[in-house]
N, C-alpha and C. Protein backbone atom coordinates (compact mmCIF):
# COMPACT_ATOMS: atom_id res chain seq x y z
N UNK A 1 -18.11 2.39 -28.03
CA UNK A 1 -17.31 2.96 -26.96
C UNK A 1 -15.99 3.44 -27.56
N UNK A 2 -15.29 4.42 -26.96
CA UNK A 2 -14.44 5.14 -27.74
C UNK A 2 -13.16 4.80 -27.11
N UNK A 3 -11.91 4.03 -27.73
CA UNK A 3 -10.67 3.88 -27.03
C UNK A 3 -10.27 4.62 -25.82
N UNK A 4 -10.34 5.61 -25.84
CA UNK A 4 -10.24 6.31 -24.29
C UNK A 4 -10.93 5.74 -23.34
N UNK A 5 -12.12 5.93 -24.13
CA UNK A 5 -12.36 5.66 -22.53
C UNK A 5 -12.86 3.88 -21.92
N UNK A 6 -12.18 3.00 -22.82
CA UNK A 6 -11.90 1.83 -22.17
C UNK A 6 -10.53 2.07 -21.26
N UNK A 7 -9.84 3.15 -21.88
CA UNK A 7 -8.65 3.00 -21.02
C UNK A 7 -8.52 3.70 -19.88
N UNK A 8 -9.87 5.24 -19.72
CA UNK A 8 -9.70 5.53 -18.52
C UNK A 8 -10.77 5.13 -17.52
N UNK A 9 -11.57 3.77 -17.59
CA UNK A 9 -12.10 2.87 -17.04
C UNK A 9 -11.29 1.77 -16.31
N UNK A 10 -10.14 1.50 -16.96
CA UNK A 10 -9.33 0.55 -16.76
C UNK A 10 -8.09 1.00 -16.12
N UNK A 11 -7.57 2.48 -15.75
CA UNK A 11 -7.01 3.38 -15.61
C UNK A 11 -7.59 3.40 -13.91
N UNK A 12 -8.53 3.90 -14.20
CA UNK A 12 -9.24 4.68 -13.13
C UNK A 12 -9.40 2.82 -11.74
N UNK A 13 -9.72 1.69 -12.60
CA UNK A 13 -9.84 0.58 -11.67
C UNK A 13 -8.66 0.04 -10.92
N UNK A 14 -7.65 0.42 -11.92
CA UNK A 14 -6.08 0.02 -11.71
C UNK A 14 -5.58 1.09 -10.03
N UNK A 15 -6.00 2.41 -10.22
CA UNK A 15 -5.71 3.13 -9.21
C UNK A 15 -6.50 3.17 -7.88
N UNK A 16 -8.00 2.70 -8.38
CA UNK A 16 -8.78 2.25 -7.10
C UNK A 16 -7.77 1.23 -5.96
N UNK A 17 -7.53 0.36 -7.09
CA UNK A 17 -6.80 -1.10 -6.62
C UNK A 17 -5.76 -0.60 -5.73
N UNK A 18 -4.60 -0.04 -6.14
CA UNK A 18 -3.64 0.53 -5.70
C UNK A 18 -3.81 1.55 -4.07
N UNK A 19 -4.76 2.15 -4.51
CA UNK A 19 -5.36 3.44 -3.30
C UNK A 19 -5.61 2.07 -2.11
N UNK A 20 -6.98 1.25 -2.42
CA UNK A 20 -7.02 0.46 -0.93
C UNK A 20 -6.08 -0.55 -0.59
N UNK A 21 -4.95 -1.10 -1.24
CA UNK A 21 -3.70 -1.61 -1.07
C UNK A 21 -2.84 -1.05 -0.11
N UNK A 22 -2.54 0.34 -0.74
CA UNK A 22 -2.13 1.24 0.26
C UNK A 22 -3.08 1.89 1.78
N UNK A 23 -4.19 2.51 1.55
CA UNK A 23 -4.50 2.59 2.49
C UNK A 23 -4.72 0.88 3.77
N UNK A 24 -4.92 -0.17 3.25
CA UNK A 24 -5.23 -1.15 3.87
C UNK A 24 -3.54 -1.59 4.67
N UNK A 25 -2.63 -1.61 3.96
CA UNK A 25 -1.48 -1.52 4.54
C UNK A 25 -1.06 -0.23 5.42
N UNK A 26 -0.97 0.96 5.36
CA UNK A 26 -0.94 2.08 6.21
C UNK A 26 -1.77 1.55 7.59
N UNK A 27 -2.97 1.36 7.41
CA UNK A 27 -4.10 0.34 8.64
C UNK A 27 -2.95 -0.39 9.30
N UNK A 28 -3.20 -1.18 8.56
CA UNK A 28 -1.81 -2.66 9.20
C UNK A 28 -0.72 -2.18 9.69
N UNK A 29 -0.10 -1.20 9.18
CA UNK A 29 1.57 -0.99 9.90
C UNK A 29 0.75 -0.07 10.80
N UNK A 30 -0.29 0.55 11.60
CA UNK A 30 -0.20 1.41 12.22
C UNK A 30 -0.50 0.41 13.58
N UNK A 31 -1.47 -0.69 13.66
CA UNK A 31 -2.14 -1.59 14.40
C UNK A 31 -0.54 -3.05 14.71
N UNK A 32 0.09 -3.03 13.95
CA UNK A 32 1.03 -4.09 13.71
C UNK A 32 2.61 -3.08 14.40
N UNK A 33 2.75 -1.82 13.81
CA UNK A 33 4.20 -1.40 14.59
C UNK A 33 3.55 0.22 14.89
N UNK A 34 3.03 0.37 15.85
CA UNK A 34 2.72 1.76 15.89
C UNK A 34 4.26 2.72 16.54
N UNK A 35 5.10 2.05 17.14
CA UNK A 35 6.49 2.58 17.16
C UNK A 35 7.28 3.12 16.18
N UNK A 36 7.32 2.20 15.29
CA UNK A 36 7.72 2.94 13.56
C UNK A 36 7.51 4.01 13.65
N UNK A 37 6.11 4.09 13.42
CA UNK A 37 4.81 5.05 12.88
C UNK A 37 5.29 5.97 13.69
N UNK A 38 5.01 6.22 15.25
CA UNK A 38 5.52 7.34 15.88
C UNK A 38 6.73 8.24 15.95
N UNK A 39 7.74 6.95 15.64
CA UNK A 39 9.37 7.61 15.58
C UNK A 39 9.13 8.31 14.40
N UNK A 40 8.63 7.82 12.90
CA UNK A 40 8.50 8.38 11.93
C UNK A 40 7.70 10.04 12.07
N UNK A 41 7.02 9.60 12.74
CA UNK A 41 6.00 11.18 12.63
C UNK A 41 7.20 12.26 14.07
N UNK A 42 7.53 11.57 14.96
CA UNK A 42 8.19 12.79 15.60
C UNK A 42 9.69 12.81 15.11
N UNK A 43 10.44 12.23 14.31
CA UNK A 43 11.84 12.58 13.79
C UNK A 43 11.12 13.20 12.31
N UNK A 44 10.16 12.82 11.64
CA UNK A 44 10.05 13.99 10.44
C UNK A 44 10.39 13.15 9.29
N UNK A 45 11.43 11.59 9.64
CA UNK A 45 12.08 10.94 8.95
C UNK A 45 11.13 9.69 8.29
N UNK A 46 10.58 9.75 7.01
CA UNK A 46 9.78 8.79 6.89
C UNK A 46 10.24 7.46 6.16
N UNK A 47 11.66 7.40 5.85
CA UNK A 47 12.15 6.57 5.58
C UNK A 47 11.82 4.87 6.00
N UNK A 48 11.67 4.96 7.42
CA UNK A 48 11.28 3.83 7.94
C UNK A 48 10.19 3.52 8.05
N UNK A 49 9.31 4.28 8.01
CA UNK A 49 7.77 4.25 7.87
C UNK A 49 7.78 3.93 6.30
N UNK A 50 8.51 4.42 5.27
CA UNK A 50 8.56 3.20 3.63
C UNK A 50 8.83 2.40 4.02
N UNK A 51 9.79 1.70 4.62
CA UNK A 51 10.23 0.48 4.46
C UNK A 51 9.36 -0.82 5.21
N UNK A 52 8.91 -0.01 6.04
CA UNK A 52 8.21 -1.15 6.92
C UNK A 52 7.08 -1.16 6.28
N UNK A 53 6.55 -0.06 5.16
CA UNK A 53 5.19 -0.43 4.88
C UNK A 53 5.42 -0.93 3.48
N UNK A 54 6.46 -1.09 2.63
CA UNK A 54 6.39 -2.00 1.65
C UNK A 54 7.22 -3.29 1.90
N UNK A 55 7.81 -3.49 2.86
CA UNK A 55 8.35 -4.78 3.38
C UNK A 55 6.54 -5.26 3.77
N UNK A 56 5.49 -4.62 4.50
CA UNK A 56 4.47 -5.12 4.62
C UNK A 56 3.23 -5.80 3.32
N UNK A 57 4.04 -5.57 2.26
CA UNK A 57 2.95 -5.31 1.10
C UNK A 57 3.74 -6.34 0.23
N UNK A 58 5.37 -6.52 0.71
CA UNK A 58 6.13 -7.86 -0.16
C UNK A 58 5.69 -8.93 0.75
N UNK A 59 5.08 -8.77 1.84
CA UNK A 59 5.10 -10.01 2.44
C UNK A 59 3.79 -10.43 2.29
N UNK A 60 2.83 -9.18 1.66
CA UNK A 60 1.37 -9.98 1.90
C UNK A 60 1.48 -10.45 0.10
N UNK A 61 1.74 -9.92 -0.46
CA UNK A 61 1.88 -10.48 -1.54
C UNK A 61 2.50 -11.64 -1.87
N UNK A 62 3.69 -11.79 -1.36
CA UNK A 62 3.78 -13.16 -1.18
C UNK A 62 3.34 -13.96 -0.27
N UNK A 63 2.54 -14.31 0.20
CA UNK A 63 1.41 -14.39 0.83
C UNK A 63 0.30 -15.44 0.20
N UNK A 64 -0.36 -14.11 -0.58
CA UNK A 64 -0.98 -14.32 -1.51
C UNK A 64 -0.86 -14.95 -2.63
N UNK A 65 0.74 -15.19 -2.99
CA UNK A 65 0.82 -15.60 -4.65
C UNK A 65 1.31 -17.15 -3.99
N UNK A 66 1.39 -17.52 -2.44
CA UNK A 66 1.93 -18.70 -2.49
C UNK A 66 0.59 -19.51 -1.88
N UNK A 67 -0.88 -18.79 -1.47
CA UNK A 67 -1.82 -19.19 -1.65
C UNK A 67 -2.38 -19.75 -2.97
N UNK A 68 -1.78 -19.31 -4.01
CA UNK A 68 -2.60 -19.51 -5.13
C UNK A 68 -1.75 -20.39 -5.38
């Protein structure tokens, strides 16, 4: 197997990971604050729609790391 492409195997799994993280959180803040979500989409301003969705992703993570 050729150095590359262990790394764009490992590349490519790393961004899977990331993609349903995000999409699985986007889910959650839409079902959990759909107010955000709306102010965000009719002011244009998505600022708060970041914050609430990686305040959602520090909290499942810690979460998670205080499960383990």
């Amino acid at each position: 197997m050729l150095p590359w492409q262990r790394w764009s195997a490992s590349l490519f799994g790393v961004v899977a990971v990331v993609s349903v993280l995000l999409a699985a959180s986007t889910v959650w803040l839409f079902l959990t604050s759909p107010v955000t979500v709306a102010n965000a989409i009719n002011d244009g301003d998505v600022s708060p729609l970041v914050r609430t969705l990686a305040e959602s992703l520090f909290t499942a993570l810690r979460e998670i790391l205080r499960y383990l």
